[in-house]
Protein backbone atom coordinates (compact mmCIF):
# COMPACT_ATOMS: atom_id res chain seq x y z
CA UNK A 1 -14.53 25.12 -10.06
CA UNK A 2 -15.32 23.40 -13.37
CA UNK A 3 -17.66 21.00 -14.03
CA UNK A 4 -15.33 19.36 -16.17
CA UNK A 5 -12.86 18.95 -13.78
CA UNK A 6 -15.19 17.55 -11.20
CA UNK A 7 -15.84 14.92 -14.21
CA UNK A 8 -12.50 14.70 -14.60
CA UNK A 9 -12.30 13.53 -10.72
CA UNK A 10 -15.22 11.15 -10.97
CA UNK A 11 -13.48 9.77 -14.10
CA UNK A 12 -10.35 8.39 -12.05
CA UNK A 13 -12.41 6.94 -9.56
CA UNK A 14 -14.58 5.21 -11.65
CA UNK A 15 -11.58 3.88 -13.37
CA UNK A 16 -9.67 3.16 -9.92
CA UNK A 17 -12.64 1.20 -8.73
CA UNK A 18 -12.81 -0.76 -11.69
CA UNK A 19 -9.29 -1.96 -10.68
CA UNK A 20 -10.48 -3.08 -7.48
CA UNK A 21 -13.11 -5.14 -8.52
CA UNK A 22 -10.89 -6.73 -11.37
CA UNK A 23 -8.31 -7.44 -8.64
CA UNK A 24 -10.50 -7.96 -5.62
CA UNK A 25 -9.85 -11.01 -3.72
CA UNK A 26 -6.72 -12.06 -6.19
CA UNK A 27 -3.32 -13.16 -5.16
CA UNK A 28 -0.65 -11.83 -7.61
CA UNK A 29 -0.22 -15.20 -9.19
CA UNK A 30 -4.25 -14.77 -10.67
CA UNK A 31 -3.11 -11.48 -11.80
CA UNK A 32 -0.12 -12.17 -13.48
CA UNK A 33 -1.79 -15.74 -15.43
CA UNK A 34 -4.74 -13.64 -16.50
CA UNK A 35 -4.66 -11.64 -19.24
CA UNK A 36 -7.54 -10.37 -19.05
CA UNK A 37 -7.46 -8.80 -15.50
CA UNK A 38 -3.93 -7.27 -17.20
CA UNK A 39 -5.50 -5.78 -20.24
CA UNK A 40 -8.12 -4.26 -18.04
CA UNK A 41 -6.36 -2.63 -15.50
CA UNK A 42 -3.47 -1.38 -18.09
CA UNK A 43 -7.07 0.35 -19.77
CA UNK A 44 -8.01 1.60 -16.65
CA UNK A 45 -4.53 2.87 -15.69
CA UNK A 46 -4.80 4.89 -19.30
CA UNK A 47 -7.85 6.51 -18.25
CA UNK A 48 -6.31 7.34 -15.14
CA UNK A 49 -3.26 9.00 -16.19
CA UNK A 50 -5.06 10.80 -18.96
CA UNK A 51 -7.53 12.29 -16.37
CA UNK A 52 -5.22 13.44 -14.40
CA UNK A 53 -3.71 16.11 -16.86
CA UNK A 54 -7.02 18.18 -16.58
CA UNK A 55 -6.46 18.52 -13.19
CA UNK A 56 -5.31 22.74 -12.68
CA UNK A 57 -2.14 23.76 -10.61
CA UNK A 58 -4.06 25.40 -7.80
CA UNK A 59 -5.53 21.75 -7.11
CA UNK A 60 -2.11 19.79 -7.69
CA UNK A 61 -0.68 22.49 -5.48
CA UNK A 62 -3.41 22.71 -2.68
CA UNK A 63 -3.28 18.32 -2.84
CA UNK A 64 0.32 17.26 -3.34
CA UNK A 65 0.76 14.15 -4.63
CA UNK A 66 3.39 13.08 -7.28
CA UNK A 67 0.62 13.59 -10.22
CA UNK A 68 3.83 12.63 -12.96
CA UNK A 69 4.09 9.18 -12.01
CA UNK A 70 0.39 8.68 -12.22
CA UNK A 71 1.15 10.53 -15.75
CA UNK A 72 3.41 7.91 -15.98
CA UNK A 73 2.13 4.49 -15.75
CA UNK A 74 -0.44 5.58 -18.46
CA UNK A 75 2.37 6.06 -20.40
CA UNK A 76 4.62 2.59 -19.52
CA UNK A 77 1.23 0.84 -20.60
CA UNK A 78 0.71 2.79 -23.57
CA UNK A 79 4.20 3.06 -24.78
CA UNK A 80 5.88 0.06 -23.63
CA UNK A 81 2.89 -2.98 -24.28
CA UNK A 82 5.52 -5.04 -25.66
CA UNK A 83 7.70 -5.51 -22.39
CA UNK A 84 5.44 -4.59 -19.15
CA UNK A 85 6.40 -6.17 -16.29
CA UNK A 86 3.50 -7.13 -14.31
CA UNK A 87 5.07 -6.96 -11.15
CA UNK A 88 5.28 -2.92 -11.53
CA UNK A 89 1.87 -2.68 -12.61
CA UNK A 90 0.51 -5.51 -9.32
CA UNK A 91 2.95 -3.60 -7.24
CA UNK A 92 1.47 -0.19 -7.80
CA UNK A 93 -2.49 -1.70 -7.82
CA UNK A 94 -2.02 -2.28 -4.24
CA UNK A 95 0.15 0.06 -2.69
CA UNK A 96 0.05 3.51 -4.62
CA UNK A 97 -3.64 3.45 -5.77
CA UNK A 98 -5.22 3.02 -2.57
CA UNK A 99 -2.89 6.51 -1.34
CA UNK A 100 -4.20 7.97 -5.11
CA UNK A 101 -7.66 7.44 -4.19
CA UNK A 102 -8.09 8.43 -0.77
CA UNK A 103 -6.71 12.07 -2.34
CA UNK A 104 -9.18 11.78 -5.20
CA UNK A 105 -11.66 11.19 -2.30
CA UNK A 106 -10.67 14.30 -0.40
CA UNK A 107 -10.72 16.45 -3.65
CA UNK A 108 -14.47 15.65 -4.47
CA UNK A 109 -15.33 16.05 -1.11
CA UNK A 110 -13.54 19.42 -0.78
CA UNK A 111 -13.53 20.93 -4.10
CA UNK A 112 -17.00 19.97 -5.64
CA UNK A 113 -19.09 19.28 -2.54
């Protein structure tokens, strides 16, 4: 495997645990009153979904996982800044990333270990 996918890997959980510790310990109501937090996370969420794109077939096939909506949310914070809802982006910060990184996890561990 490529070094530069292994980077690649390491690159969404860096990002992903950024996201924790912007979050960590917040109630949705900090979240969505601090715009800060927001910007972050939406940065973090672009690194994220661009990372993900240098990941090959034979590891999205051997790890399913619906890679397009992580694709995705890079792009609804890229391409629609002007009306995010913050609920969608809280919403997936606590249920879907934790799923995304215990994969990421397992890929490291499996592929470049």
């Amino acid at each position: 495997m490529s070094v530069e996918i292994r980077d690649r890997v390491v690159h969404m959980l860096e990002a992903i645990q950024k996201i924790e510790e912007f979050t960590f310990d917040r109630s949705y109501e900090d979240f969505e009153t601090n715009a800060q937090i927001q910007y972050a996370c939406l940065y973090s969420f672009s690194i994220i979904g661009e990372a993900v794109n240098f990941l090959p077939g034979n590891i999205k096939d051997k790890y399913p996982y619906p890679y397009y909506l992580v694709r995705s949310m890079r792009n609804y914070a890229n391409h629609t800044y002007h009306k995010i809802d913050i609920k969608i982006i809280w919403n997936t910060i606590t249920t879907e990333l934790p799923k995304f990184k215990q994969l990421l996890e397992l890929i490291l561990k499996n592929e470049f270990n």
